[in-house]
PDB file of N, CA and C in Angstrom:
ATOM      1  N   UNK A   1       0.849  -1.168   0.000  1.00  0.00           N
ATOM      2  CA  UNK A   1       0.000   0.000   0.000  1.00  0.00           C
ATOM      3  C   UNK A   1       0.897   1.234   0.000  1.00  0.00           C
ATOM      4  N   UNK A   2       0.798   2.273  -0.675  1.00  0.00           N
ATOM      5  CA  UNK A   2       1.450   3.308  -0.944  1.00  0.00           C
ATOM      6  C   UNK A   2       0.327   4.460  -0.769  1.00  0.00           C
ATOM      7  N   UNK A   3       1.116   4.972   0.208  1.00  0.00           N
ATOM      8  CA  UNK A   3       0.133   6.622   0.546  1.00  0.00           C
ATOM      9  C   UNK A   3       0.973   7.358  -0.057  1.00  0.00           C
ATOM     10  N   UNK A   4       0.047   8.936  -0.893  1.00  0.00           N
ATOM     11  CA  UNK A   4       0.764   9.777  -1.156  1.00  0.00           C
ATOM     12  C   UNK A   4       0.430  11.335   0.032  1.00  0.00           C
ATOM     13  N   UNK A   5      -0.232  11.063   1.170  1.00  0.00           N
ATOM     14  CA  UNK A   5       0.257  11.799   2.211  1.00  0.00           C
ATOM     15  C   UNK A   5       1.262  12.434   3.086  1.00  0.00           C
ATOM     16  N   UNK A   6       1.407  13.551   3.067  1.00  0.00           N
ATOM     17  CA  UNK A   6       2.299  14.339   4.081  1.00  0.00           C
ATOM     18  C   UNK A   6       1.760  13.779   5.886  1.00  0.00           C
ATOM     19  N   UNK A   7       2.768  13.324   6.194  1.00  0.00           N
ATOM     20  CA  UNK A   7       2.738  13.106   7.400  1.00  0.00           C
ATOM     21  C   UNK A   7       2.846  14.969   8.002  1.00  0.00           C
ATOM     22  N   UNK A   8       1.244  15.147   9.276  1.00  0.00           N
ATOM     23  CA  UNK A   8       1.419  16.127  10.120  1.00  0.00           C
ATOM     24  C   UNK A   8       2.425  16.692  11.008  1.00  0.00           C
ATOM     25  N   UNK A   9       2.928  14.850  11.602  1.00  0.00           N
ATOM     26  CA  UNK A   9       3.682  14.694  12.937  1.00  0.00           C
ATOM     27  C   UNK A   9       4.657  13.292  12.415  1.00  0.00           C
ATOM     28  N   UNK A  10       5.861  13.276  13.203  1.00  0.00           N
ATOM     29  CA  UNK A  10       6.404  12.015  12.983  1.00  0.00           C
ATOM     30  C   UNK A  10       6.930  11.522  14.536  1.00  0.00           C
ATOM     31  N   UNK A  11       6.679  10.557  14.828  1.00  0.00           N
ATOM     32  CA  UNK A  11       7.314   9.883  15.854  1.00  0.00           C
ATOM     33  C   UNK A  11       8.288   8.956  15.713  1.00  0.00           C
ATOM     34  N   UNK A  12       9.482   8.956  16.425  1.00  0.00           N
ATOM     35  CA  UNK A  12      10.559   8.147  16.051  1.00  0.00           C
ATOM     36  C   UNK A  12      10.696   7.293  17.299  1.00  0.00           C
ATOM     37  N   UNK A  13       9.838   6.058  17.179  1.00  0.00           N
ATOM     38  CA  UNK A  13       9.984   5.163  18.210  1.00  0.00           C
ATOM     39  C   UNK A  13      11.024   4.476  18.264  1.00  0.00           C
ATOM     40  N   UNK A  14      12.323   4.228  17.234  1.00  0.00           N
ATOM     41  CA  UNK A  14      13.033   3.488  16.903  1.00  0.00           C
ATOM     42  C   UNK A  14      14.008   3.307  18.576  1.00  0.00           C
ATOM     43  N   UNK A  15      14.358   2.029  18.727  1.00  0.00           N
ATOM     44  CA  UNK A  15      15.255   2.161  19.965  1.00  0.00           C
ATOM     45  C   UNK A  15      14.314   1.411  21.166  1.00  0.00           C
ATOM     46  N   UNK A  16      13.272   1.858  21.384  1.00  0.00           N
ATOM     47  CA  UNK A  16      11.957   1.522  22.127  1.00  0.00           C
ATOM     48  C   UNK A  16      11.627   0.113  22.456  1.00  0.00           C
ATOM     49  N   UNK A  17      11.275  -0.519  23.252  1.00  0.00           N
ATOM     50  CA  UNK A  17      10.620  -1.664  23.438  1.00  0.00           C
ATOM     51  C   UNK A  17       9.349  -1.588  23.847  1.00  0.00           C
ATOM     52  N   UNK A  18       8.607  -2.912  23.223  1.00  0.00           N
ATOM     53  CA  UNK A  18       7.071  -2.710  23.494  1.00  0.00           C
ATOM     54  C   UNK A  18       7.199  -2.881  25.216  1.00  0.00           C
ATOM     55  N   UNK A  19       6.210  -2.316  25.301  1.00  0.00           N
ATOM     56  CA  UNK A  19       5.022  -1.664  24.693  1.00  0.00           C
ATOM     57  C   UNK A  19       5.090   0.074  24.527  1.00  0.00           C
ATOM     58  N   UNK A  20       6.133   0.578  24.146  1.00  0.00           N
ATOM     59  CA  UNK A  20       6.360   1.487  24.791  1.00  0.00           C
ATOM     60  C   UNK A  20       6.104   2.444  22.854  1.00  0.00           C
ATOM     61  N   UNK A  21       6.292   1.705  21.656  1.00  0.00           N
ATOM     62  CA  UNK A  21       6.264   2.273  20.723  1.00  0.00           C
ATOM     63  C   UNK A  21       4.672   2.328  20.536  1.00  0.00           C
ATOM     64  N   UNK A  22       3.741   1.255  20.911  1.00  0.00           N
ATOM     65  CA  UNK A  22       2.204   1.634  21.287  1.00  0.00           C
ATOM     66  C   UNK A  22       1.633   2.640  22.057  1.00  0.00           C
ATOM     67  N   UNK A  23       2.449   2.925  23.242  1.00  0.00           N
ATOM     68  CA  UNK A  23       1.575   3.450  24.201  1.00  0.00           C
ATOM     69  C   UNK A  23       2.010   5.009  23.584  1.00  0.00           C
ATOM     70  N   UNK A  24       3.345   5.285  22.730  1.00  0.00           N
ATOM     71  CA  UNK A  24       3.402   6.715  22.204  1.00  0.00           C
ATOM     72  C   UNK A  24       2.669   7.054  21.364  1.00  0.00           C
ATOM     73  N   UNK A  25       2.746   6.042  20.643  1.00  0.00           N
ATOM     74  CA  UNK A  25       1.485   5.998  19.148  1.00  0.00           C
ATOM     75  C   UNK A  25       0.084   6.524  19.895  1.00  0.00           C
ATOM     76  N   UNK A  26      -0.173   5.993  20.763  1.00  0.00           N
ATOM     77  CA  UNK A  26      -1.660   6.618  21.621  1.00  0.00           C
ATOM     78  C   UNK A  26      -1.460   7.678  21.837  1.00  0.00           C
ATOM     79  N   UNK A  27      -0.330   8.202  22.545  1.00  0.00           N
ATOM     80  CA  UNK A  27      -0.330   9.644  23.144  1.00  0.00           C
ATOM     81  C   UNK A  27       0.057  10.737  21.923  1.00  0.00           C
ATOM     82  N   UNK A  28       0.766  10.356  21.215  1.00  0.00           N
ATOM     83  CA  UNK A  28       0.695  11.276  19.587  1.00  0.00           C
ATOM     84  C   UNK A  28      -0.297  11.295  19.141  1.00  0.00           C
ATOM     85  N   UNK A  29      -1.218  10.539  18.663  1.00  0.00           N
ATOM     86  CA  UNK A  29      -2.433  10.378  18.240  1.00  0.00           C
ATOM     87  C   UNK A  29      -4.060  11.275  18.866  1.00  0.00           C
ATOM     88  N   UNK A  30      -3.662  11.218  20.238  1.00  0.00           N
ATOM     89  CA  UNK A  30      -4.472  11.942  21.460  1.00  0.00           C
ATOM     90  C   UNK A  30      -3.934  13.229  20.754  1.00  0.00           C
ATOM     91  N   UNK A  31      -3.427  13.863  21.031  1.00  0.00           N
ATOM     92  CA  UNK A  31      -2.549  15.778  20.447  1.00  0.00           C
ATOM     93  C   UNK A  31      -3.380  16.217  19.199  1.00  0.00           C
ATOM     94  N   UNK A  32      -2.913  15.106  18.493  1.00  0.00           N
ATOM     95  CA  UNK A  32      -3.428  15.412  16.988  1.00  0.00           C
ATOM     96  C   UNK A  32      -4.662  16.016  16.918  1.00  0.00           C
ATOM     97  N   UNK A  33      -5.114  16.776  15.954  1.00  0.00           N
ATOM     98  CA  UNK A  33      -6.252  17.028  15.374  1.00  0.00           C
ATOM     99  C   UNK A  33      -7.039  15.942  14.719  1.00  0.00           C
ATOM    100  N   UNK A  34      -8.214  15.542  14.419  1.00  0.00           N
ATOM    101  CA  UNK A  34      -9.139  15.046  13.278  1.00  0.00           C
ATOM    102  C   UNK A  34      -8.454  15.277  12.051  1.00  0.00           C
ATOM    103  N   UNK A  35      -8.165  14.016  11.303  1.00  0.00           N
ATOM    104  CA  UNK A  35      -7.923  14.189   9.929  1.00  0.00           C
ATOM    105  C   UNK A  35      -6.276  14.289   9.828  1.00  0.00           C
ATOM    106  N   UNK A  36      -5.472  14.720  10.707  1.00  0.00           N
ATOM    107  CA  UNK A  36      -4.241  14.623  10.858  1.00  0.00           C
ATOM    108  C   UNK A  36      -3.546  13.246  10.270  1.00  0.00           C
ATOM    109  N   UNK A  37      -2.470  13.636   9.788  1.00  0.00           N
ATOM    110  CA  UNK A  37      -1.647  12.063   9.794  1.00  0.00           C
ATOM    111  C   UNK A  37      -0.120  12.052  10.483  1.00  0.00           C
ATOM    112  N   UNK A  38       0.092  10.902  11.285  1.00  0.00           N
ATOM    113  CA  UNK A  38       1.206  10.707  11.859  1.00  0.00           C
ATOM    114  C   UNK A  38       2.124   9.462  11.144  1.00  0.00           C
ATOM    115  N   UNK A  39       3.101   9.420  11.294  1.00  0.00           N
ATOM    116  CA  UNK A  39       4.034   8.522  10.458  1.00  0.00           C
ATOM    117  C   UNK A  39       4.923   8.429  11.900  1.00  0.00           C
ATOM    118  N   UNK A  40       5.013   7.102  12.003  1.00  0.00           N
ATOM    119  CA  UNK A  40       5.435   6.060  13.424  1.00  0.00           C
ATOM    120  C   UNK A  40       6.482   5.635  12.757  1.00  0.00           C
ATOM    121  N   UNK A  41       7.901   5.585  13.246  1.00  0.00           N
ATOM    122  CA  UNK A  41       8.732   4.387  13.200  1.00  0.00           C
ATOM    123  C   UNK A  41       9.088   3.766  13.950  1.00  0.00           C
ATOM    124  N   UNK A  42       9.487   2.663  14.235  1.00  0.00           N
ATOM    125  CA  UNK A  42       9.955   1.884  15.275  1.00  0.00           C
ATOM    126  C   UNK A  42      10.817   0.769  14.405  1.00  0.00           C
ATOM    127  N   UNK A  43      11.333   0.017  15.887  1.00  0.00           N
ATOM    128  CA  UNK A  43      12.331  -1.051  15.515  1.00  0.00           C
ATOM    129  C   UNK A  43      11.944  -2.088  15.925  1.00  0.00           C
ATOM    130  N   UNK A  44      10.999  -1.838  17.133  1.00  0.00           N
ATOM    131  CA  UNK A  44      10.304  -3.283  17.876  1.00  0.00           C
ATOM    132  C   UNK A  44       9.512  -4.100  16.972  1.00  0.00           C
ATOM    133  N   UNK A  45      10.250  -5.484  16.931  1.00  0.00           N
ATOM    134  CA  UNK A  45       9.394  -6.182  15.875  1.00  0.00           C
ATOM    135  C   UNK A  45       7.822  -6.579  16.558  1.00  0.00           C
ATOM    136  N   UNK A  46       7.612  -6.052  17.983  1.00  0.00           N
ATOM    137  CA  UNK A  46       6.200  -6.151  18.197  1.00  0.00           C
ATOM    138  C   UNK A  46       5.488  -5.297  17.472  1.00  0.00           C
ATOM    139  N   UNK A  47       6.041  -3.988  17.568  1.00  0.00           N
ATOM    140  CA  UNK A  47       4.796  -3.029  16.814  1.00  0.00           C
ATOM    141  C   UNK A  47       4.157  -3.462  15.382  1.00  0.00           C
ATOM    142  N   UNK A  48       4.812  -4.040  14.641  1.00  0.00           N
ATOM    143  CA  UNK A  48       4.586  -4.558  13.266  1.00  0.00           C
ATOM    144  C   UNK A  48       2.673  -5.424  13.363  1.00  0.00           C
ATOM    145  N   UNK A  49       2.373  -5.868  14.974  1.00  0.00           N
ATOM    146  CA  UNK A  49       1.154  -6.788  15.210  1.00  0.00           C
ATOM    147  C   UNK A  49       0.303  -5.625  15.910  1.00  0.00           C
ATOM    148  N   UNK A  50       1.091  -5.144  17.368  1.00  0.00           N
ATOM    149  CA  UNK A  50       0.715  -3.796  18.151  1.00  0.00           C
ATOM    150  C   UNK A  50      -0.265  -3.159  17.476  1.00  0.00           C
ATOM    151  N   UNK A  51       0.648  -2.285  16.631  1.00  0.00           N
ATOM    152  CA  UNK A  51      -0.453  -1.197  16.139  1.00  0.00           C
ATOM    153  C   UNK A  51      -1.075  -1.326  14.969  1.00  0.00           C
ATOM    154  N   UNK A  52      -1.500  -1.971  14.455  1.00  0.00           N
ATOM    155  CA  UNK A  52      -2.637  -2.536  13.711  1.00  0.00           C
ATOM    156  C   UNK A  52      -3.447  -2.992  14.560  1.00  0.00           C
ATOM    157  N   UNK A  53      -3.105  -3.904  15.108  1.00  0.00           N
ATOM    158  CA  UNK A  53      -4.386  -4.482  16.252  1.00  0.00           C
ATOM    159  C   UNK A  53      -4.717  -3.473  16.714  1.00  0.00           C
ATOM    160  N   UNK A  54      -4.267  -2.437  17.360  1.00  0.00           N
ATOM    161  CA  UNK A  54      -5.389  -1.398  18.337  1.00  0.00           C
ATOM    162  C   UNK A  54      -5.858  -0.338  17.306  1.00  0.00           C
ATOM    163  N   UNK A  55      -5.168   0.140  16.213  1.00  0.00           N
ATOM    164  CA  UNK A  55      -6.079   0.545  15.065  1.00  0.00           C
ATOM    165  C   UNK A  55      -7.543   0.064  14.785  1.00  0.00           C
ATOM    166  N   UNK A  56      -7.203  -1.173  14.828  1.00  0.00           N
ATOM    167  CA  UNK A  56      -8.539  -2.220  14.241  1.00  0.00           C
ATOM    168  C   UNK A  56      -9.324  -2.442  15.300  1.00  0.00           C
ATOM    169  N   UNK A  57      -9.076  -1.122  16.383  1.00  0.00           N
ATOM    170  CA  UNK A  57     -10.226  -1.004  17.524  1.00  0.00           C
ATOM    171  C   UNK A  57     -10.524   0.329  17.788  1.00  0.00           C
ATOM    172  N   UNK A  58      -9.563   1.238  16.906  1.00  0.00           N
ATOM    173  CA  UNK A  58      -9.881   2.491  17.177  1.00  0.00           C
ATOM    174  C   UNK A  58     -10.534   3.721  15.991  1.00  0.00           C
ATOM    175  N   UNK A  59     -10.508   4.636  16.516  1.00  0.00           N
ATOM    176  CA  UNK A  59     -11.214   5.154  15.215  1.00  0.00           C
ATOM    177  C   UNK A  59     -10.319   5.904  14.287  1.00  0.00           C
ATOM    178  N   UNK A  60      -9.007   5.526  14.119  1.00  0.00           N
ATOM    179  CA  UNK A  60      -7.992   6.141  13.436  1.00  0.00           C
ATOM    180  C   UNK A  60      -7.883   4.869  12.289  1.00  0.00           C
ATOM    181  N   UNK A  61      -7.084   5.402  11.135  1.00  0.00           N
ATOM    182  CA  UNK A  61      -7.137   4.440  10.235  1.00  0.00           C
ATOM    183  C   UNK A  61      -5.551   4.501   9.902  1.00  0.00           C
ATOM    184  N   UNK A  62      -5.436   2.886   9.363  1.00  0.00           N
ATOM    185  CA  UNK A  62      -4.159   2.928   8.963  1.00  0.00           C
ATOM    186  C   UNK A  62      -3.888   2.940   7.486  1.00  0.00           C
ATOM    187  N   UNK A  63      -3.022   4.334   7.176  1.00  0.00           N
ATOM    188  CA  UNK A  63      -3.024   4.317   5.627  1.00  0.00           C
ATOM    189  C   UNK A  63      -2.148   3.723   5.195  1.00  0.00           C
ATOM    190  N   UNK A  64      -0.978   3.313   5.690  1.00  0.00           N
ATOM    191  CA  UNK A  64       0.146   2.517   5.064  1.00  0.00           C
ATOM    192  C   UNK A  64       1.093   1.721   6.466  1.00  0.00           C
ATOM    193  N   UNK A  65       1.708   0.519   5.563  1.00  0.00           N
ATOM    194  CA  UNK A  65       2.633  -0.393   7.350  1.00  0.00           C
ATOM    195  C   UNK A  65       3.531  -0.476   5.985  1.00  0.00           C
ATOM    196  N   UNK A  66       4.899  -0.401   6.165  1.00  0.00           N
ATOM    197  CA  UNK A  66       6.133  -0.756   5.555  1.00  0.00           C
ATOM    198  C   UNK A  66       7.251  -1.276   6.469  1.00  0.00           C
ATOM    199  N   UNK A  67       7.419  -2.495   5.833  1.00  0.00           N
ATOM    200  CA  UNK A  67       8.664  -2.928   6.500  1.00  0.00           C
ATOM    201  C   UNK A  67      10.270  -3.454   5.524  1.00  0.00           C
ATOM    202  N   UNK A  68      10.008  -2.378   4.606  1.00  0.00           N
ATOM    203  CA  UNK A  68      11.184  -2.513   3.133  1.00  0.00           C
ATOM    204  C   UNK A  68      12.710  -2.590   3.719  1.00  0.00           C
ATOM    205  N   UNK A  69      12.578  -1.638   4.799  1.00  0.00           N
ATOM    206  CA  UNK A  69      14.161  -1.301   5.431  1.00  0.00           C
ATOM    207  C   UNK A  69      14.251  -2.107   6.424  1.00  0.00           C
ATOM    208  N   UNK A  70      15.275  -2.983   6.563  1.00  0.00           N
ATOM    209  CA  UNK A  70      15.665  -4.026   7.688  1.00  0.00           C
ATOM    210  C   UNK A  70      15.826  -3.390   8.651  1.00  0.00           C
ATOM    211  N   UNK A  71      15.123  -4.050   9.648  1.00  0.00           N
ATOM    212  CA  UNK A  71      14.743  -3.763  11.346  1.00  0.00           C
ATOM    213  C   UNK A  71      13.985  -2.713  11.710  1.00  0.00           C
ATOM    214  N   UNK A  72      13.190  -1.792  10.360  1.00  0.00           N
ATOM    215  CA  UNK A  72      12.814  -0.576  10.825  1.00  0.00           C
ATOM    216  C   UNK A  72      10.936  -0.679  10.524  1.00  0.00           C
ATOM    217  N   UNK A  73      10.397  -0.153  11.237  1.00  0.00           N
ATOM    218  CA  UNK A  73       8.831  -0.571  10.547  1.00  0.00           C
ATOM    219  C   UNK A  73       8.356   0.858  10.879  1.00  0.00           C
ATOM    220  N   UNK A  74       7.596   0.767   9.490  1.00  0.00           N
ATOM    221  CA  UNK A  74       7.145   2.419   9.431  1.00  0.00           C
ATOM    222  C   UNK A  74       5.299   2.494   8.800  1.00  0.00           C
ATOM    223  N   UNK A  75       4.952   3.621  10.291  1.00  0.00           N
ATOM    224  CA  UNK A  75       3.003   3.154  10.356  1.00  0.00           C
ATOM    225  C   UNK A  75       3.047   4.813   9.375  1.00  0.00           C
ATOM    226  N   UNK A  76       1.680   4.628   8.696  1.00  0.00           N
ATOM    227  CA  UNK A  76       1.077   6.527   8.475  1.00  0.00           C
ATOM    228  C   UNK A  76      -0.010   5.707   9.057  1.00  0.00           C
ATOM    229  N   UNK A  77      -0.491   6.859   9.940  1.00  0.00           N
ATOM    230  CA  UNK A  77      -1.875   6.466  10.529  1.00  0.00           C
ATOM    231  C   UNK A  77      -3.015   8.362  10.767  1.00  0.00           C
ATOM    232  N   UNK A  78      -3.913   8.028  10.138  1.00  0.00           N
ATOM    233  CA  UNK A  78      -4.421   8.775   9.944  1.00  0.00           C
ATOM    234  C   UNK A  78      -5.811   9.058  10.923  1.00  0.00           C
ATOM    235  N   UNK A  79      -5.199  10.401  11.642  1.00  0.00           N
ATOM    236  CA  UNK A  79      -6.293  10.791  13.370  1.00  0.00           C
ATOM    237  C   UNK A  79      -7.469  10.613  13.121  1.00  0.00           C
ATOM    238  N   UNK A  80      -8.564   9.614  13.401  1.00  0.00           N
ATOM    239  CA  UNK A  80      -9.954  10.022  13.211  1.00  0.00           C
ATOM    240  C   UNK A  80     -10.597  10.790  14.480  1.00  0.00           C
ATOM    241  N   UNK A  81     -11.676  10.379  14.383  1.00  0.00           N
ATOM    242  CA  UNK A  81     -12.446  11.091  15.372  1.00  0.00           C
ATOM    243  C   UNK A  81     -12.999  10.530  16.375  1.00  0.00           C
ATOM    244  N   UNK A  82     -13.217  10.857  18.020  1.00  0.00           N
ATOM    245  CA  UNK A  82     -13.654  10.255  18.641  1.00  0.00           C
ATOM    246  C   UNK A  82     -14.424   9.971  19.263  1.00  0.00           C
TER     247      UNK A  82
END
């Protein structure tokens, strides 16, 4: 999946252990505006399951998951509303 979105905000979880690249993804996400997009990276090969799963409970959507670059996984997730 290829977004052609400008990320609003970027978070650089890289370095992080779960749960800790989730629980920022929440608190970046909380800040944001409606309609905003954030672009997540991390290194934790948990987040790759993490944040999709709580996406797929929340009202934010995920526009793109890439994992092209070794060890690095990169979310755009786009703020919905709550």
């Amino acid at each position: 999946m290829t977004c052609k979105s400008t990320p609003s905000r970027q978070l650089d979880a890289c370095g992080l252990r779960c749960p800790l690249p989730l629980l920022r993804t929440k608190q970046a996400l909380a800040a944001m505006k409606s309609g905003e997009i954030l672009e997540v990276l991390a290194t934790d090969a948990g987040s790759w399951r993490d944040i999709p799963a709580y996406l797929s409970r929340a009202p934010h959507q995920l526009l793109e998951q890439d994992d092209s670059e070794a060890s690095l996984f990169r979310f755009l997730i786009q703020r919905g509303e709550d």
